[in-house]
N, C-alpha and C. Protein backbone atom coordinates (compact mmCIF):
# COMPACT_ATOMS: atom_id res chain seq x y z
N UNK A 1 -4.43 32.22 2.88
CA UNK A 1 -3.11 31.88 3.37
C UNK A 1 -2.94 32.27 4.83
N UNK A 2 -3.71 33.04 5.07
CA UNK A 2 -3.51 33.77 6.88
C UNK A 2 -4.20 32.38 7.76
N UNK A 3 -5.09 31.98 7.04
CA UNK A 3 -6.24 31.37 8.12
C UNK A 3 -5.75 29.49 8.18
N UNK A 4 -5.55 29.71 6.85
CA UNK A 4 -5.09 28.09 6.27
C UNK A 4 -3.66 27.71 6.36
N UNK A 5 -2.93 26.53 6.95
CA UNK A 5 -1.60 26.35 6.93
C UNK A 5 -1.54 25.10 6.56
N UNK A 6 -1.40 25.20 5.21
CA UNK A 6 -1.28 23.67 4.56
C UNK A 6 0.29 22.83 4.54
N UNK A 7 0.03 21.61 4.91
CA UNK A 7 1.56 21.43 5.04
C UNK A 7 2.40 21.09 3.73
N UNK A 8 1.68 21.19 2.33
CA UNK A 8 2.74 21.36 1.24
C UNK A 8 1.88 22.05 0.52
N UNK A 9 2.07 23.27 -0.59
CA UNK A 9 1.66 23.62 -1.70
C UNK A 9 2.42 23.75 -2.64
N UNK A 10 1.55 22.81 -3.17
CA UNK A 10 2.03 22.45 -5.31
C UNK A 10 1.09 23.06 -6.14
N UNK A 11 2.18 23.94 -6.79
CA UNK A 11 1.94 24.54 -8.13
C UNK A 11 2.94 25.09 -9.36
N UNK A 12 2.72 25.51 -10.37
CA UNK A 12 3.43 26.11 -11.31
C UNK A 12 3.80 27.49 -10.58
N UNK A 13 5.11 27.90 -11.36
CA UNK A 13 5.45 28.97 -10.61
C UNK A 13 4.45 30.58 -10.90
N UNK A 14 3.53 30.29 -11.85
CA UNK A 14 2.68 31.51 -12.02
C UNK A 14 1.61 31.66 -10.58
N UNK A 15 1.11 30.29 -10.38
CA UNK A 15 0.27 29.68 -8.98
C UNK A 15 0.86 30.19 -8.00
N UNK A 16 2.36 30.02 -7.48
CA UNK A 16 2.76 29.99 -6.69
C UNK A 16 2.92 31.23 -6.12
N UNK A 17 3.59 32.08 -7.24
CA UNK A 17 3.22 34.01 -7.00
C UNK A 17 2.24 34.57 -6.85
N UNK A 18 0.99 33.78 -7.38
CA UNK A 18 -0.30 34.67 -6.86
C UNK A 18 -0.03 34.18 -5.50
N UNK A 19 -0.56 33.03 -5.13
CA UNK A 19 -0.30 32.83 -3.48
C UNK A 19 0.58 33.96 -2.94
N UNK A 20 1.83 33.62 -3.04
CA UNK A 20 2.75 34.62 -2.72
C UNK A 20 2.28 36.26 -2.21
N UNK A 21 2.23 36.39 -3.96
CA UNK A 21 2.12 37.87 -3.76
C UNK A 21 0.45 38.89 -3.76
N UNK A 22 -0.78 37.84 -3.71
CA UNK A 22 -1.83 37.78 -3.93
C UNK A 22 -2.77 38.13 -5.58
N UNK A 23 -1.62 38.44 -6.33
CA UNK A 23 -2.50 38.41 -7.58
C UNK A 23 -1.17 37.89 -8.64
N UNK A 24 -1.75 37.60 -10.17
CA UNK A 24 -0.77 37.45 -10.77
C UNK A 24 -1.10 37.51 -12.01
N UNK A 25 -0.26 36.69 -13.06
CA UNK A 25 -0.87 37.42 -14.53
C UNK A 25 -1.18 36.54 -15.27
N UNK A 26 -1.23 35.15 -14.41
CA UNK A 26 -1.66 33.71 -15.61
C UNK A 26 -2.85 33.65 -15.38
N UNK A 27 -3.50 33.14 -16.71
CA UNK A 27 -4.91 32.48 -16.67
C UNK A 27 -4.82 31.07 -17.26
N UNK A 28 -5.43 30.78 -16.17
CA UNK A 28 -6.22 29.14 -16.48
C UNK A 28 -4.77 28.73 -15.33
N UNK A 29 -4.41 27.36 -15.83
CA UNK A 29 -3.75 26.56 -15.22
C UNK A 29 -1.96 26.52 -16.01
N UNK A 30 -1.83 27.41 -16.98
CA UNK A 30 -0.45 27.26 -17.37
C UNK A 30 -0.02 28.35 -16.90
N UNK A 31 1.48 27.85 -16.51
CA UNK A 31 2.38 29.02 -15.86
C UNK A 31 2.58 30.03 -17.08
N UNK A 32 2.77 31.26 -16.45
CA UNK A 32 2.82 32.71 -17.14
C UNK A 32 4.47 32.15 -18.29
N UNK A 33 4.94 32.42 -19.22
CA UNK A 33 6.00 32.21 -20.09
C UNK A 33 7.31 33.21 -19.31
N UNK A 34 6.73 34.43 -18.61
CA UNK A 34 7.93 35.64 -17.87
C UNK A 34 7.82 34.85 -16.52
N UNK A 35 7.49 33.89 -16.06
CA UNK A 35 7.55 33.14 -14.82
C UNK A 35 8.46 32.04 -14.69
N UNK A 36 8.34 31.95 -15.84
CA UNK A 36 9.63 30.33 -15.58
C UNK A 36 10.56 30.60 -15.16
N UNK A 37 10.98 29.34 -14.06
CA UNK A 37 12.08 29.20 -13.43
C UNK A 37 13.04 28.37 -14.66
N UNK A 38 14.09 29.53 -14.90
CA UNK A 38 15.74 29.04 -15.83
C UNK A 38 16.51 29.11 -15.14
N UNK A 39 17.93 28.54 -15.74
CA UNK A 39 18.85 28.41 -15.58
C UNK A 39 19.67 30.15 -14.76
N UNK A 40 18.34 31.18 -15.73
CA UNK A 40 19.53 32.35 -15.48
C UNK A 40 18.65 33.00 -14.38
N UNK A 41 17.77 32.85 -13.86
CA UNK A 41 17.13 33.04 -12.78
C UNK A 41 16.59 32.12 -11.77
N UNK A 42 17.56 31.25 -11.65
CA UNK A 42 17.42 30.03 -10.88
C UNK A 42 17.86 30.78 -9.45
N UNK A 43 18.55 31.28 -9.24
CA UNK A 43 19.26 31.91 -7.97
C UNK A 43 17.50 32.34 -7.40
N UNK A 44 17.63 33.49 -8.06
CA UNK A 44 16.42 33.90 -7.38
C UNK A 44 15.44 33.26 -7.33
N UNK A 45 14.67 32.15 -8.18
CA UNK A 45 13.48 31.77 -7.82
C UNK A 45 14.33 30.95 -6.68
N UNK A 46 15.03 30.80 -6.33
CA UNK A 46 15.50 30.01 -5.01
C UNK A 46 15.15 30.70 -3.87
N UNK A 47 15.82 31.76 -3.80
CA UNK A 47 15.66 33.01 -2.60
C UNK A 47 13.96 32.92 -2.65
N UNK A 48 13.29 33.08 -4.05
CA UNK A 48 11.64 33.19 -3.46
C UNK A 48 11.30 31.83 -3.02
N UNK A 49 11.20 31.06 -3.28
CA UNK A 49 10.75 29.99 -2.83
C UNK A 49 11.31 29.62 -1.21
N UNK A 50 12.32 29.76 -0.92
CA UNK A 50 12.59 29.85 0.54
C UNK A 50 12.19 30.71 1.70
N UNK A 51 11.60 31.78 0.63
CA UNK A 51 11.01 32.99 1.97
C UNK A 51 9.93 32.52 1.72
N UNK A 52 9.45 32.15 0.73
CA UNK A 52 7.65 32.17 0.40
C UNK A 52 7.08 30.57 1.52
N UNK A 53 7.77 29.75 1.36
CA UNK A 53 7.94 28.48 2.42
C UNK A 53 7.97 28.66 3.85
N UNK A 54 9.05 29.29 4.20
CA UNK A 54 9.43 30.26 5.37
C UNK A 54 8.16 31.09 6.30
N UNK A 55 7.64 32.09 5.11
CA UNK A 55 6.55 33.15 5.42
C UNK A 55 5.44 32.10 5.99
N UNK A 56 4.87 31.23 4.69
CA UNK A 56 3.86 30.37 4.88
C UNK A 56 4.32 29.21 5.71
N UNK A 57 5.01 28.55 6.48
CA UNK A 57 5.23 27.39 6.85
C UNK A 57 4.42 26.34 6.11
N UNK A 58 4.55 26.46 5.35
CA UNK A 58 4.30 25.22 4.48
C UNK A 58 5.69 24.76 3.38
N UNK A 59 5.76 23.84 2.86
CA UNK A 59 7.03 23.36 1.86
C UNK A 59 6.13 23.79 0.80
N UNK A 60 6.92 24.42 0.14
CA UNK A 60 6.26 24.96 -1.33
C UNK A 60 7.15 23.86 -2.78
N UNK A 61 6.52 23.74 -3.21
CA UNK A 61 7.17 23.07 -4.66
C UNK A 61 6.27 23.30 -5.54
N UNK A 62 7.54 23.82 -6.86
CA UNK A 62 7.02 24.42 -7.77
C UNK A 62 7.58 23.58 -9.00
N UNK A 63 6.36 23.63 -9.87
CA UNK A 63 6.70 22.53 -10.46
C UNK A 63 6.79 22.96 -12.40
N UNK A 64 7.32 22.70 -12.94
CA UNK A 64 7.90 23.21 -13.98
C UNK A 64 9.26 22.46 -15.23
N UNK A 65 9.62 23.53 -16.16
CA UNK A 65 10.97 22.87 -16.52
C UNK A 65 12.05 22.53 -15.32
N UNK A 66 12.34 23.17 -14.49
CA UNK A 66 12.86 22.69 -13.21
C UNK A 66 12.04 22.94 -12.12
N UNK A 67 12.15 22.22 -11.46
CA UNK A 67 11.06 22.05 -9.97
C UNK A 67 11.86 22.56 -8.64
N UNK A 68 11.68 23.53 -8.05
CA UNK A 68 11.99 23.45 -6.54
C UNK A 68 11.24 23.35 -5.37
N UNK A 69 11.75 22.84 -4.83
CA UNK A 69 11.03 21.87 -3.32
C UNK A 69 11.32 23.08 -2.12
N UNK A 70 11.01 23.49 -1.23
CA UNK A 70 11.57 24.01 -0.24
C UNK A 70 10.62 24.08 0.95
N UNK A 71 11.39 23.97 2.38
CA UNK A 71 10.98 24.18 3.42
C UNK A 71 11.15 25.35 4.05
N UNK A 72 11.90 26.56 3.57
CA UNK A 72 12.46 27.82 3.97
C UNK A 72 13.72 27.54 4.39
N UNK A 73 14.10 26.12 4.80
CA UNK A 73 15.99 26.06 4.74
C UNK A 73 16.67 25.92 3.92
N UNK A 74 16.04 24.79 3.16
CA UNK A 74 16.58 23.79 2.22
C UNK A 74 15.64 23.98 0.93
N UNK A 75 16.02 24.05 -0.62
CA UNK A 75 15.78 24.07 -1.74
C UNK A 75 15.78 22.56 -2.11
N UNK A 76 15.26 21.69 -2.67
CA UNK A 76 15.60 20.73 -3.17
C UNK A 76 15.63 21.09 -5.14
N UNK A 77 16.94 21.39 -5.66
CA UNK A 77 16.11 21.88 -7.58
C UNK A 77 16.20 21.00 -8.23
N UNK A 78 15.28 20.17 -8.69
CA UNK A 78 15.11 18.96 -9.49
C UNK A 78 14.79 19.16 -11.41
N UNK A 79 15.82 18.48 -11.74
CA UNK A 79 15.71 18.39 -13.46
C UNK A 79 15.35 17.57 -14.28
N UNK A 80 14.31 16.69 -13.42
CA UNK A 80 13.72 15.66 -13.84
C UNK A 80 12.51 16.24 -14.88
N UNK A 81 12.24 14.94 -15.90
CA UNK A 81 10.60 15.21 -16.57
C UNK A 81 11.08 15.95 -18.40
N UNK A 82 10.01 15.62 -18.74
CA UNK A 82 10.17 16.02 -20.14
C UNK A 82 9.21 17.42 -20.49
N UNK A 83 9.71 18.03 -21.81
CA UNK A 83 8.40 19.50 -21.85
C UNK A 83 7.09 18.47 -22.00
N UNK A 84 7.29 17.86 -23.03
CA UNK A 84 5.73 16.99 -23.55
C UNK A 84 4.53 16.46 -22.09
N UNK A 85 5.48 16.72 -20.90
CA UNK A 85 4.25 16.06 -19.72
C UNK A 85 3.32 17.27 -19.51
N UNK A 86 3.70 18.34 -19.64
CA UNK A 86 2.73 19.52 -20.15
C UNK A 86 1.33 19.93 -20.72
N UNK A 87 1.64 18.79 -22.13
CA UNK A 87 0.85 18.48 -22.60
C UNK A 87 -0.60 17.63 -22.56
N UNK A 88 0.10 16.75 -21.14
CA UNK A 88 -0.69 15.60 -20.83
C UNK A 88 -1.40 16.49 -19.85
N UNK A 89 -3.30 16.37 -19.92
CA UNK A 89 -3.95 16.88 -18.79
C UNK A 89 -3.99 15.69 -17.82
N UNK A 90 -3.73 16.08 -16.52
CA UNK A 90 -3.60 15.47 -15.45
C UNK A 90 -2.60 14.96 -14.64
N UNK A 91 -1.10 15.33 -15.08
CA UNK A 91 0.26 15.34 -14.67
C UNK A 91 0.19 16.08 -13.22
N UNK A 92 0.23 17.34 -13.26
CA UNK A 92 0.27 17.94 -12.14
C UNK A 92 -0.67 17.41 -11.07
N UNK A 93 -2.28 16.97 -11.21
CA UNK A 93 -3.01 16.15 -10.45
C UNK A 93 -2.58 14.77 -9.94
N UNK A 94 -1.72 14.26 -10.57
CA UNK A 94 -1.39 13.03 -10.41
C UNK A 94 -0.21 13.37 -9.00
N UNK A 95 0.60 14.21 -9.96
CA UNK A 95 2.06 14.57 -9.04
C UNK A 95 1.58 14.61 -7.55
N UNK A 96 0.38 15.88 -7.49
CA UNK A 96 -0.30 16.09 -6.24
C UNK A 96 -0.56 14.59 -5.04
N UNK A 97 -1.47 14.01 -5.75
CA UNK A 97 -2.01 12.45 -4.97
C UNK A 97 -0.69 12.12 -4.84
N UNK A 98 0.51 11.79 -5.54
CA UNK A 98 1.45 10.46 -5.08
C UNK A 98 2.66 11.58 -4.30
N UNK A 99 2.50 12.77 -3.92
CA UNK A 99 3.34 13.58 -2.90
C UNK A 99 2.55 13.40 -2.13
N UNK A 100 0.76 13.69 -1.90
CA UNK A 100 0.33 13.36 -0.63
C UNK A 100 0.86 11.65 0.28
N UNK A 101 0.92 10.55 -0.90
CA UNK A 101 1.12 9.61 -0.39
C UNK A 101 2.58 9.43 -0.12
N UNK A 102 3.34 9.98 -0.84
CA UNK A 102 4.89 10.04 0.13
C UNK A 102 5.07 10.33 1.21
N UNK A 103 4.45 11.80 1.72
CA UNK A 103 4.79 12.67 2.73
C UNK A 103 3.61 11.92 3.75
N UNK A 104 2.75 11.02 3.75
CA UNK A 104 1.70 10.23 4.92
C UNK A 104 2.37 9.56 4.84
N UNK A 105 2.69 8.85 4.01
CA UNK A 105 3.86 7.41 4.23
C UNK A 105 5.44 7.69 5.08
N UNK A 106 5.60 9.15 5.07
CA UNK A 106 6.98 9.20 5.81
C UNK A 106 7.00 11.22 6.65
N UNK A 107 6.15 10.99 7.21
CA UNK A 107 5.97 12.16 8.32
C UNK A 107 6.59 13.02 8.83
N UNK A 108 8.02 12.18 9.10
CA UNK A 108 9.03 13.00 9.75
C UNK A 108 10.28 13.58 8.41
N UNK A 109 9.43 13.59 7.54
CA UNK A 109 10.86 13.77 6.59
C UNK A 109 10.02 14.20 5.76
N UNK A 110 9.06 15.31 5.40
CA UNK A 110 8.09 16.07 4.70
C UNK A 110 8.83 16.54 3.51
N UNK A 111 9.95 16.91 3.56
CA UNK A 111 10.77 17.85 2.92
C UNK A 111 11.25 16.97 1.60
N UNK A 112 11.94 15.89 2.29
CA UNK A 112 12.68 14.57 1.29
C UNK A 112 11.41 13.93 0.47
N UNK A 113 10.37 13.85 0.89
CA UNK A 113 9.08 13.37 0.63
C UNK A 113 8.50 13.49 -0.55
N UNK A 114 8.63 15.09 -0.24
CA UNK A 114 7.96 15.62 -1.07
C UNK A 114 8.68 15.86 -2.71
N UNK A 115 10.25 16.60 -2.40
CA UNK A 115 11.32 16.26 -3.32
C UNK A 115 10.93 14.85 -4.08
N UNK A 116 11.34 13.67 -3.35
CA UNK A 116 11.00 12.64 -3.88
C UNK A 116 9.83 12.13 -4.81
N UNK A 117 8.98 12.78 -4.56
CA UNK A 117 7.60 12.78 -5.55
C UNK A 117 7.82 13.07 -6.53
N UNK A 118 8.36 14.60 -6.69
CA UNK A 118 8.56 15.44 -7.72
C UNK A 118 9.29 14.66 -8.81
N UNK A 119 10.73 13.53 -8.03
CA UNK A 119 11.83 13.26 -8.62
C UNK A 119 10.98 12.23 -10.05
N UNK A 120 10.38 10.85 -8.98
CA UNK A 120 9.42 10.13 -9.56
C UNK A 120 8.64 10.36 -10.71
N UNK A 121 7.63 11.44 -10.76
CA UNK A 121 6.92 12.08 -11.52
C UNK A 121 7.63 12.25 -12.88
N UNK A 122 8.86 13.21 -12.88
CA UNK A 122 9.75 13.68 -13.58
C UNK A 122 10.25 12.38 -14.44
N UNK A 123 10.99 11.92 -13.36
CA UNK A 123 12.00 10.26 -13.83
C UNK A 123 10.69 9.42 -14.83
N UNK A 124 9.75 9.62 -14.58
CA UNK A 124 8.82 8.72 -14.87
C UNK A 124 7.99 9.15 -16.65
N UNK A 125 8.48 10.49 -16.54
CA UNK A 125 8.09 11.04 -17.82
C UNK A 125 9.34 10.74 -18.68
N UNK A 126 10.52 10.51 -18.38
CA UNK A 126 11.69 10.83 -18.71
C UNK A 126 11.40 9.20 -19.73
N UNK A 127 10.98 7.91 -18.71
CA UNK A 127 11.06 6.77 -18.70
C UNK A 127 10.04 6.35 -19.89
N UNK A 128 8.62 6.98 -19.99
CA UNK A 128 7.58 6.82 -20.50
C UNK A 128 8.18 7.85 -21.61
N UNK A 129 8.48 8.40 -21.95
CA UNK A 129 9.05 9.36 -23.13
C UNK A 129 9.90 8.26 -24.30
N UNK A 130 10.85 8.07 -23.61
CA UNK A 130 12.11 6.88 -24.25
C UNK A 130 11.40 5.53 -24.67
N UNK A 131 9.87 5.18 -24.21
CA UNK A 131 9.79 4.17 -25.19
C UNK A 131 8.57 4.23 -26.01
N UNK A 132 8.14 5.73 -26.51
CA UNK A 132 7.44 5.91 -27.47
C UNK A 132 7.70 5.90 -28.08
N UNK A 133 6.64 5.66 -29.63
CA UNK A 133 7.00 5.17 -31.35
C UNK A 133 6.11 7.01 -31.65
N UNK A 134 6.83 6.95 -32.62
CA UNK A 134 6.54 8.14 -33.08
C UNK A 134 5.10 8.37 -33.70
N UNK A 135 4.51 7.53 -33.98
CA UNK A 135 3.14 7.30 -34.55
C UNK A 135 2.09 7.55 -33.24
N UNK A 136 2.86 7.51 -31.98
CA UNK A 136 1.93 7.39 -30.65
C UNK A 136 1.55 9.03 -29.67
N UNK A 137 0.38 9.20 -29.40
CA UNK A 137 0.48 10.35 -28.33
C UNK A 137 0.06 10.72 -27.36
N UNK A 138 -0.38 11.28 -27.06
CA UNK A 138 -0.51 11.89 -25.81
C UNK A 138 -0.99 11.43 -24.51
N UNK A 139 -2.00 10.46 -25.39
CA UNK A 139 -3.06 9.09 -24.09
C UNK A 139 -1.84 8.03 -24.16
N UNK A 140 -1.21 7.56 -25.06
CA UNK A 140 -0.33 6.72 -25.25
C UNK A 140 0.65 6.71 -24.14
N UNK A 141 1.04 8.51 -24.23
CA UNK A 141 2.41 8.77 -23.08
C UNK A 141 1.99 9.01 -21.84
N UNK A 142 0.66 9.59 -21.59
CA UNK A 142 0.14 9.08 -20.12
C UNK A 142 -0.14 8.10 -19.33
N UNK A 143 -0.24 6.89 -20.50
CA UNK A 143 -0.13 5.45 -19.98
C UNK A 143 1.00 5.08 -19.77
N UNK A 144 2.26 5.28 -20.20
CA UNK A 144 3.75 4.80 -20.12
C UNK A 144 4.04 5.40 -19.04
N UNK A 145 3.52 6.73 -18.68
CA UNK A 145 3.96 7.48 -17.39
C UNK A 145 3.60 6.64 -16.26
N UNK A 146 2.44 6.36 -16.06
CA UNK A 146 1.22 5.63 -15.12
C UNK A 146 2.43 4.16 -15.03
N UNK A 147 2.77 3.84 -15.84
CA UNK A 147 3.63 2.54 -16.15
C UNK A 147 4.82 2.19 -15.59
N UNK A 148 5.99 3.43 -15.98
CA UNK A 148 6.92 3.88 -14.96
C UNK A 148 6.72 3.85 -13.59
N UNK A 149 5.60 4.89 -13.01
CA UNK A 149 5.62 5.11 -11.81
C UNK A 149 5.17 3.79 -11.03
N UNK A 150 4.74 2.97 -11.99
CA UNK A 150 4.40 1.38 -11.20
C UNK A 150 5.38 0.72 -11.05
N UNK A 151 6.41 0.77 -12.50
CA UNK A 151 8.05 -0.47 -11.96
C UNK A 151 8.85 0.48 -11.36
N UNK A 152 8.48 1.43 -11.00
CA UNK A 152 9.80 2.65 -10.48
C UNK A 152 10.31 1.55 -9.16
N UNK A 153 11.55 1.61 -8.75
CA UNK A 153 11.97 1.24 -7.31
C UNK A 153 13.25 1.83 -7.21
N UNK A 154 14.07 2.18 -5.79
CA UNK A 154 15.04 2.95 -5.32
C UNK A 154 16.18 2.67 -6.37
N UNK A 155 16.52 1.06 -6.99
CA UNK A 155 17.65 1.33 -7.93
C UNK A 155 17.21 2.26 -8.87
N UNK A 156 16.19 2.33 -9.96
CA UNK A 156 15.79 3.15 -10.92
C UNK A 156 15.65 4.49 -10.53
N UNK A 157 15.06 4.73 -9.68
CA UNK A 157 15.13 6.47 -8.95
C UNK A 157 16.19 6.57 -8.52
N UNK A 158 17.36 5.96 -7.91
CA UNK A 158 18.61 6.67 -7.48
C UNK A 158 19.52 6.64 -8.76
N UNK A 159 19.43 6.16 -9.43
CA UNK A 159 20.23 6.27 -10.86
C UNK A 159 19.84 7.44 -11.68
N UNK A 160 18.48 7.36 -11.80
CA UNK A 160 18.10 8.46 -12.68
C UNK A 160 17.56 9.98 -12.33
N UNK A 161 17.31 9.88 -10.51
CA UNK A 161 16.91 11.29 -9.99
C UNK A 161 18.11 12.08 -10.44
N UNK A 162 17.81 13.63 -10.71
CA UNK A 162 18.85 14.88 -10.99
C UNK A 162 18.08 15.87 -10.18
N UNK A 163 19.01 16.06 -8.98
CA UNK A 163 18.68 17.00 -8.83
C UNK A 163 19.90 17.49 -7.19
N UNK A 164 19.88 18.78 -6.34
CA UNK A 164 20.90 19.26 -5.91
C UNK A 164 19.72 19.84 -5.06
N UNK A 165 20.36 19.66 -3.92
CA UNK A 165 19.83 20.95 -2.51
C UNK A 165 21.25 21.68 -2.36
N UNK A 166 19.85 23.09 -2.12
CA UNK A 166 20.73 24.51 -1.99
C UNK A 166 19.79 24.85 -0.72
């Protein structure tokens, strides 16, 4: 983190505290269960995520039951996405590639960019969720996701994004 200044880092909020704070207590790739960002510690993972952005000049977004975006000014907290995208390996990889291609596609607005990815991703699980048959899983709902994010356009994302800057 001293040597490297990446201009966004995405991760779960267990990821994001090792960065942070240099060690932490998850293994593998799922966020720690005492890490999640809730409702009743939403304040504060706000305050961290704005210094941790801040410290690093990079936009940090953390990605989770709720997601926050931040540049060290601005929070973007997004309530998009279902638990079940969790489940699917390769969500968070995906999220990654189509924020890189937001934030190259729109340079001067890194921040909105990147938010916007997150929103997509989310909206898109939300979308691919609602028209599964119960007999169907997991490859099933990664294809409906993949599906969404192809008819997604600004009416469907401005209707269905949730989310608030702090």
């Amino acid at each position: 983190m001293e040597e490297l200044h990446p201009t966004v880092i995405r991760g779960n909020i267990s990821e994001i505290k090792t960065l942070a704070f240099g060690s932490g207590t998850t293994k593998g790739v799922d966020a720690d269960v005492a890490d999640a960002v809730t409702e009743e510690n939403l304040d504060a993972s706000v305050a961290f995520v704005k210094d941790f952005a801040k410290k690093s000049g990079s936009i940090i977004a953390i990605t989770g039951a709720i997601d926050l975006v931040s540049d060290g000014e601005h929070c973007y907290v997004i309530r998009n996405g279902r638990p079940e995208m969790g489940k699917i390996t390769g969500t968070g990889c995906q999220l990654s590639g189509m924020m890189t291609a937001y934030i190259t596609a729109n340079p001067d607005q890194r921040l909105e960019a990147a938010a916007a990815a997150v929103c997509v991703m989310g909206l898109a699980g939300e979308i691919g969720w609602s028209h599964m048959q119960e007999w169907e899983g997991n490859s099933t709902y990664r294809n409906r996701i993949i599906d969404a994010i192809y008819q997604m356009d600004e009416a469907i994302l401005d209707e269905g994004a949730k989310y608030e800057c702090r």
